[in-house]
N, C-alpha and C. Protein backbone atom coordinates (compact mmCIF):
# COMPACT_ATOMS: atom_id res chain seq x y z
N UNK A 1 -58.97 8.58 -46.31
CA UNK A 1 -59.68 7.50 -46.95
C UNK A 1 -60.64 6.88 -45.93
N UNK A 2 -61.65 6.54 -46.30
CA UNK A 2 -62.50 5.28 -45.54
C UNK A 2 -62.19 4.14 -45.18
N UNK A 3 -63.10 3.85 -44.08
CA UNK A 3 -62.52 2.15 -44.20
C UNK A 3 -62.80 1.36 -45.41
N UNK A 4 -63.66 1.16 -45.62
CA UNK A 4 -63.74 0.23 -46.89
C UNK A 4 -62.21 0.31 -47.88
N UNK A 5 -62.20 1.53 -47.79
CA UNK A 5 -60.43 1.87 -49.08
C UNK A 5 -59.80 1.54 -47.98
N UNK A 6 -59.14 1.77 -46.80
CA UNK A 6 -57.67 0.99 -45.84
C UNK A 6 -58.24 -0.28 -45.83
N UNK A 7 -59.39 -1.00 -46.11
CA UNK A 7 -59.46 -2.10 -46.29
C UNK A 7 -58.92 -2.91 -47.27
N UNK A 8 -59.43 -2.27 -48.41
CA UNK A 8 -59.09 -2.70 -49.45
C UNK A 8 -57.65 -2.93 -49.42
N UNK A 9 -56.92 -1.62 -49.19
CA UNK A 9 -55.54 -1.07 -49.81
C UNK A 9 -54.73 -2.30 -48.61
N UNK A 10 -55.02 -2.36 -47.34
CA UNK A 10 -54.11 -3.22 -46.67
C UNK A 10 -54.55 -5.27 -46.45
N UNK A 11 -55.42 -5.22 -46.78
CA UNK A 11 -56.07 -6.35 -47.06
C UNK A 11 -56.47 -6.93 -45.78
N UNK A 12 -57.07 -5.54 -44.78
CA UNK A 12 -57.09 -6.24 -43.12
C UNK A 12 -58.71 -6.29 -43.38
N UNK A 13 -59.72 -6.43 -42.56
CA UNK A 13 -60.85 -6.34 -42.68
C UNK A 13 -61.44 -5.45 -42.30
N UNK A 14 -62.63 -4.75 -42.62
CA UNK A 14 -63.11 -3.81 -41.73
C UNK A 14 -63.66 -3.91 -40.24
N UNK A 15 -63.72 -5.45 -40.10
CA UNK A 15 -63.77 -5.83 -38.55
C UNK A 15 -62.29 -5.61 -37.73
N UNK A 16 -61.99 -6.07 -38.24
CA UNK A 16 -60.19 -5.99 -37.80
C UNK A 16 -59.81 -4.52 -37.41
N UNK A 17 -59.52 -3.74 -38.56
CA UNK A 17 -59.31 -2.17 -38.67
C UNK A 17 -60.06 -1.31 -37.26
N UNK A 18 -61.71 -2.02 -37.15
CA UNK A 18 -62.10 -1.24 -36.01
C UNK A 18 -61.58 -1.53 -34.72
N UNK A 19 -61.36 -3.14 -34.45
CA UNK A 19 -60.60 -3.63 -33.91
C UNK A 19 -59.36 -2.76 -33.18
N UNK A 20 -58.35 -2.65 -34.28
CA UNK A 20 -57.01 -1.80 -33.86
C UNK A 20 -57.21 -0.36 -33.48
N UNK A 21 -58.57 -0.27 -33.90
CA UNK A 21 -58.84 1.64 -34.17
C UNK A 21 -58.94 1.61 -32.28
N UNK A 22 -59.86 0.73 -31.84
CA UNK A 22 -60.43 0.73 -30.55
C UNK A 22 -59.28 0.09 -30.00
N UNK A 23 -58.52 -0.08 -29.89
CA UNK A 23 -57.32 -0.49 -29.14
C UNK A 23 -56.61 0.55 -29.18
N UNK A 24 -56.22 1.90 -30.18
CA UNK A 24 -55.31 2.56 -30.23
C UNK A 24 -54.09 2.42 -30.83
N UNK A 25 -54.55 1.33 -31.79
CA UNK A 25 -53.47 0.96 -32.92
C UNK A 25 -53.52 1.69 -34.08
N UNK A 26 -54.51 1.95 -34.51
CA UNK A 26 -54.31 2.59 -35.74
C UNK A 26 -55.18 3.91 -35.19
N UNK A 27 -55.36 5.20 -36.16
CA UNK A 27 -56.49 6.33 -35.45
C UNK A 27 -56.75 6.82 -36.95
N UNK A 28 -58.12 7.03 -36.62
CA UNK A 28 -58.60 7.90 -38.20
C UNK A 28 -59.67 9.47 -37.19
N UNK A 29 -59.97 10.11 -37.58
CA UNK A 29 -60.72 11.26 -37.93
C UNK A 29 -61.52 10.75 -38.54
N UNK A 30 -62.67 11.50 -37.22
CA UNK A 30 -63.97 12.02 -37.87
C UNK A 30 -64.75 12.72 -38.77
N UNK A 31 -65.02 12.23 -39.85
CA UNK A 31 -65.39 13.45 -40.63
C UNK A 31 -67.01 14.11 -40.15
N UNK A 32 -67.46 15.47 -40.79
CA UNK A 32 -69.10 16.15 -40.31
C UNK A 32 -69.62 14.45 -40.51
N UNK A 33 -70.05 14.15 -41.42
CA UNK A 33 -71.12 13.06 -41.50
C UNK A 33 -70.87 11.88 -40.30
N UNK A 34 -69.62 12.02 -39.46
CA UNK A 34 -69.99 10.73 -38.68
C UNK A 34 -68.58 9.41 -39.56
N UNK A 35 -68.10 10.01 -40.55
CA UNK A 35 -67.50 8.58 -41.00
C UNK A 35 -66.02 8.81 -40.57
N UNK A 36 -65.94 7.59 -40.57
CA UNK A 36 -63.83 7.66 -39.97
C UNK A 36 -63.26 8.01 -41.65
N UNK A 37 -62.38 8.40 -41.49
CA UNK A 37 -61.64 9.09 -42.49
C UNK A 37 -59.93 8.70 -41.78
N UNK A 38 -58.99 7.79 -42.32
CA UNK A 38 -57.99 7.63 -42.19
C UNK A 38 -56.80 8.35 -43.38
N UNK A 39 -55.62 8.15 -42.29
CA UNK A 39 -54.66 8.76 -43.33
C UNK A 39 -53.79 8.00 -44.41
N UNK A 40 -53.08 8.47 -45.12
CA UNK A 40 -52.74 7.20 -46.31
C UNK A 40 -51.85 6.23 -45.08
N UNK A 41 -50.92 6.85 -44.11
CA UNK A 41 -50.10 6.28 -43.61
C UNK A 41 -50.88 4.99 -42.73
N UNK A 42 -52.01 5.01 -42.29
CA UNK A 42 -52.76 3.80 -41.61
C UNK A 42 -52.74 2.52 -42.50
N UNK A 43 -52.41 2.54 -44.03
CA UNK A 43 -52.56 1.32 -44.95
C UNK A 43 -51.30 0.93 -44.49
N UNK A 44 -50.40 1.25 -44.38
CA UNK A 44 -48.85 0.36 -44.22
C UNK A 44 -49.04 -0.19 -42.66
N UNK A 45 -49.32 0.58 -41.90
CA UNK A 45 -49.82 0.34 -40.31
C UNK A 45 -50.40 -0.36 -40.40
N UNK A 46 -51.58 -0.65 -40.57
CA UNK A 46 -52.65 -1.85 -41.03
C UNK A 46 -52.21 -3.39 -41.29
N UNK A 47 -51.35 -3.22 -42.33
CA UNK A 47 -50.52 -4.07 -43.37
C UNK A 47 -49.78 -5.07 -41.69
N UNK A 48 -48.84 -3.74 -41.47
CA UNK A 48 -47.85 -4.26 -40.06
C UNK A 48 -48.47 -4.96 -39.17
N UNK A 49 -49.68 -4.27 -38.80
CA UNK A 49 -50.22 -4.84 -37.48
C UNK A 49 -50.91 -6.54 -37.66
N UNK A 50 -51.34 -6.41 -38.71
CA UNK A 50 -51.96 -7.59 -39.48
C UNK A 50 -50.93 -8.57 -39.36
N UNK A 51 -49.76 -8.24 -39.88
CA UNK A 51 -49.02 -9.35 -39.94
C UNK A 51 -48.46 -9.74 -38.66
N UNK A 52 -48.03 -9.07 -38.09
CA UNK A 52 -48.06 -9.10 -36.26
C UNK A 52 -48.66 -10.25 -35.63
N UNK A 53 -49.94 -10.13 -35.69
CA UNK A 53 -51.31 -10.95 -35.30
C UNK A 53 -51.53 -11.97 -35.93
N UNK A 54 -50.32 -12.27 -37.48
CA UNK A 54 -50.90 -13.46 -37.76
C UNK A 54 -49.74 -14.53 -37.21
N UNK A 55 -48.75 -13.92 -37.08
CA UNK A 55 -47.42 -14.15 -36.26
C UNK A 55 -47.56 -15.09 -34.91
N UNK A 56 -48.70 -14.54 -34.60
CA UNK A 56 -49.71 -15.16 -33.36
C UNK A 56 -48.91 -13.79 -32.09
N UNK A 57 -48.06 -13.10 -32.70
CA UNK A 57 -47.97 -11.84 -31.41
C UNK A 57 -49.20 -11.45 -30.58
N UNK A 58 -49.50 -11.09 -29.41
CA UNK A 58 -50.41 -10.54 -28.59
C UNK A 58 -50.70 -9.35 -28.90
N UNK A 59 -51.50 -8.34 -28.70
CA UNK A 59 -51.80 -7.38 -28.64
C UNK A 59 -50.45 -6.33 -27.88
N UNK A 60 -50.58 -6.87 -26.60
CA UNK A 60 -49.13 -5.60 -26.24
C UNK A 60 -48.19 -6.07 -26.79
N UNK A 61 -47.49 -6.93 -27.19
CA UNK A 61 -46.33 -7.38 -28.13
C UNK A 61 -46.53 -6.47 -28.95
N UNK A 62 -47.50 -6.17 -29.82
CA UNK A 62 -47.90 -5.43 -31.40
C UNK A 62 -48.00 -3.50 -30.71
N UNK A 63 -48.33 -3.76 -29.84
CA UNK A 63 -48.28 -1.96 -29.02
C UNK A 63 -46.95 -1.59 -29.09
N UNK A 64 -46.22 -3.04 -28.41
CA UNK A 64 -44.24 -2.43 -28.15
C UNK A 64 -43.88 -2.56 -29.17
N UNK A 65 -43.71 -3.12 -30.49
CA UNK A 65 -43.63 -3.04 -31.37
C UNK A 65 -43.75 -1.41 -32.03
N UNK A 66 -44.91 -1.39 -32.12
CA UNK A 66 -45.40 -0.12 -32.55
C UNK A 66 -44.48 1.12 -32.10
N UNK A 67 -44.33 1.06 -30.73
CA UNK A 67 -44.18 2.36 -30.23
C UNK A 67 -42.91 2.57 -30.65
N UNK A 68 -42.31 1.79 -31.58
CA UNK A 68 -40.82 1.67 -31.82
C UNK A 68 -40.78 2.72 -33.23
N UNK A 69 -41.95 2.65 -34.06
CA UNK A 69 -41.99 3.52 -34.70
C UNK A 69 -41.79 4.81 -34.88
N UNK A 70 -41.38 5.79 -36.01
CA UNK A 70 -41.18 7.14 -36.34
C UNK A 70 -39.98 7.22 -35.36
N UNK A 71 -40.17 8.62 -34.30
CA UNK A 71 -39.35 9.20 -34.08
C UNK A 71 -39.14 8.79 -32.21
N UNK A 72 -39.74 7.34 -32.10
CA UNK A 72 -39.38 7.13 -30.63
C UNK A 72 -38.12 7.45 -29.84
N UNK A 73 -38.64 7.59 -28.89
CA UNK A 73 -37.42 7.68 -28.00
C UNK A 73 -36.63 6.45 -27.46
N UNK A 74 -35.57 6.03 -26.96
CA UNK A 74 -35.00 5.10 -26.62
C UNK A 74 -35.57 4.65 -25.92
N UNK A 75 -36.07 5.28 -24.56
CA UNK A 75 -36.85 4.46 -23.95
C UNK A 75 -38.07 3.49 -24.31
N UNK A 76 -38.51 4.27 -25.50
CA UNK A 76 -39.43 2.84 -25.99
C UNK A 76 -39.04 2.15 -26.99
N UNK A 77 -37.37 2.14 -27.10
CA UNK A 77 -36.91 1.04 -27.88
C UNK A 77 -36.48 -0.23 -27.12
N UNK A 78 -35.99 0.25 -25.91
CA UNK A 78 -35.76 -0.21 -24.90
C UNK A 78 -36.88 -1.13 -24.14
N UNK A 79 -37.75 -0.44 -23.89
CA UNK A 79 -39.00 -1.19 -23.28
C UNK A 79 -39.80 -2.17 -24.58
N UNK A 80 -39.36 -2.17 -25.91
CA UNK A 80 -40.02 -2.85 -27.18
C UNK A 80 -38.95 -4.07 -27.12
N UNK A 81 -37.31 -3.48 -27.04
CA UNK A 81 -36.31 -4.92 -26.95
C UNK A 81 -36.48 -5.21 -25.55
N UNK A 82 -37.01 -5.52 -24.30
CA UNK A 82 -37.17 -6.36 -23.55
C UNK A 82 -38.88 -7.20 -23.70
N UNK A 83 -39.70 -6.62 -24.24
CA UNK A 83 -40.52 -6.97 -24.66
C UNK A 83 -40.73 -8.30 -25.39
N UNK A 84 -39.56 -8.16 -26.57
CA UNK A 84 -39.47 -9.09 -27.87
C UNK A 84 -38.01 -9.97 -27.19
N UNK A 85 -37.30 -9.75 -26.15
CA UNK A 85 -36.28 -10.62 -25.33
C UNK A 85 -37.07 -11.71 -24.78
N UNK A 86 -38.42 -11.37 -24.32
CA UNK A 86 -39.34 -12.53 -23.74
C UNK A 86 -40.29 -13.37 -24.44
N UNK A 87 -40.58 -12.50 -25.22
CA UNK A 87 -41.04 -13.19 -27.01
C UNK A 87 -40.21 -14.06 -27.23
N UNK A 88 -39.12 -13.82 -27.38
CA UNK A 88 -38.00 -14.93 -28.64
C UNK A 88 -37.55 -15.93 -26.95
N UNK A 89 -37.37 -15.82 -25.44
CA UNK A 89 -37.77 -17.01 -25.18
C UNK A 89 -38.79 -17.97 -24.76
N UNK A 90 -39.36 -17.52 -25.09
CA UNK A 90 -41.42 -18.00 -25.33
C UNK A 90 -40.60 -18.73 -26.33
N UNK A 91 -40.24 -18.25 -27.47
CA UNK A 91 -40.13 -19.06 -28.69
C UNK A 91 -39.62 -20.31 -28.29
N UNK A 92 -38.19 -19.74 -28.08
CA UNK A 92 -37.71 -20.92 -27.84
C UNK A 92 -37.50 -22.26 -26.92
N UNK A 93 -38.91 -21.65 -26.15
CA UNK A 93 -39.37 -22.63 -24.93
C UNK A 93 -39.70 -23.80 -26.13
N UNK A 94 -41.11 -23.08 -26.80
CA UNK A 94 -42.01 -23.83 -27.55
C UNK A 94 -41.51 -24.61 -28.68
N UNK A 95 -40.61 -23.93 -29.59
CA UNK A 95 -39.69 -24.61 -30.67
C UNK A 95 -38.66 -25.96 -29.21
N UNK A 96 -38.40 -26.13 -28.32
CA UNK A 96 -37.76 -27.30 -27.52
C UNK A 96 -39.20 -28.09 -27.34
N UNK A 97 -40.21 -28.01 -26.97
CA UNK A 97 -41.34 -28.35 -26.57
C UNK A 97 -41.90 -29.44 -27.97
N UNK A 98 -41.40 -28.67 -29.20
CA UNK A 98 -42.15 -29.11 -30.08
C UNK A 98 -41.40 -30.15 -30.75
N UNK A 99 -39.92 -29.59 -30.53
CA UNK A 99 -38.87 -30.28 -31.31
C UNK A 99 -38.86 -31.88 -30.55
N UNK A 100 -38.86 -32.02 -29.16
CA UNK A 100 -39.27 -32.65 -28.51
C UNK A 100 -40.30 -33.58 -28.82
N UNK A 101 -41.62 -33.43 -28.76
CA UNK A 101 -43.04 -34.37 -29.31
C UNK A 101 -42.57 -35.02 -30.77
N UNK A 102 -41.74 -33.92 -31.60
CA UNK A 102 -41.77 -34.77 -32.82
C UNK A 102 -40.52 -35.82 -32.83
N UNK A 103 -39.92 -35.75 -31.71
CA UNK A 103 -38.40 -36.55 -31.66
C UNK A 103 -39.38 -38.18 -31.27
N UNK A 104 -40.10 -37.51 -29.91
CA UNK A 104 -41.17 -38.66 -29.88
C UNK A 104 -42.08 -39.42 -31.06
N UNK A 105 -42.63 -38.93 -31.80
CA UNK A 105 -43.45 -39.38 -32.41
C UNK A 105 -42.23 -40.14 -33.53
N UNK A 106 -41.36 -39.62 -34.04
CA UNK A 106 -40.21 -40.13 -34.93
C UNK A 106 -40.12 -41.66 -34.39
N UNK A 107 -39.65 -41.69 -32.63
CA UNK A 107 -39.47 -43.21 -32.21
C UNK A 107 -40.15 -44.28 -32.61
N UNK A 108 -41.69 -43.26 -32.38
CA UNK A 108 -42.97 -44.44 -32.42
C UNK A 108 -43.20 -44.92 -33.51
N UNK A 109 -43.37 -44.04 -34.13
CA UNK A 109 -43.41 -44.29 -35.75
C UNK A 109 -42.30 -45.56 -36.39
N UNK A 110 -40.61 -45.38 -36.27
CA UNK A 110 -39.65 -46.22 -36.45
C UNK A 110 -39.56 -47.56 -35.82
N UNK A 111 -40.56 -47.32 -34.96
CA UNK A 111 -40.69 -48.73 -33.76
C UNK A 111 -41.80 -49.44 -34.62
N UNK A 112 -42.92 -48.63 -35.40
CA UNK A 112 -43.69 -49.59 -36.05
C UNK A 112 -43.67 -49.51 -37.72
N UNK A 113 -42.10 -49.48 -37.80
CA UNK A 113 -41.78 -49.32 -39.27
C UNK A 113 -42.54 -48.48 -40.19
N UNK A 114 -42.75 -47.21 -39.84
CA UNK A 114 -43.40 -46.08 -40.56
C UNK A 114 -42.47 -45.01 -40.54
């Protein structure tokens, strides 16, 4: 399929799609005329990576991720769960960080009867 159709079909953009193509996230074939030609399997990929990114994941977050796919080997399940071990405490730096400001703002607020 074209981009315009993995566009359509995954609802990423065709800016986006080239995006991942040039990163090595997603890959389509060249067809004679010059046009990328993807496989059906890039619409679910697409779909994934998209949602990844809206997640606010990084780019190599969404690579280790990836490489976890099909028929990986342990080692890159391994190198994907230490990956997402530093992810989830990122998280939970930021969820204390945040939980925090709003404990604050709760005071201020109750201090001026709001």
């Amino acid at each position: 399929m074209r981009i315009g159709e993995l566009s359509a079909r995954s609802g990423v953009s065709a800016r986006s799609l080239r995006y991942y193509e040039q990163y090595g996230l997603i890959a389509a074939e060249r067809a004679a005329n010059g046009y990328r030609e993807y496989a059906e399997s890039m619409a679910e990929r697409a779909t994934v990576i998209h949602q990844l990114f809206g997640m606010g994941f990084s780019r190599e977050v969404v690579e280790s991720v990836l490489s976890c796919v099909g028929d990986a080997p342990a080692s890159a399940h391994d190198a994907a769960a230490d990956t997402l071990a530093l992810v989830r405490d990122d998280l939970t730096r930021q969820i204390e960080r945040l939980a925090s400001t709003r404990s604050r703002i709760d005071e201020f607020l109750d201090a001026r009867g709001r």
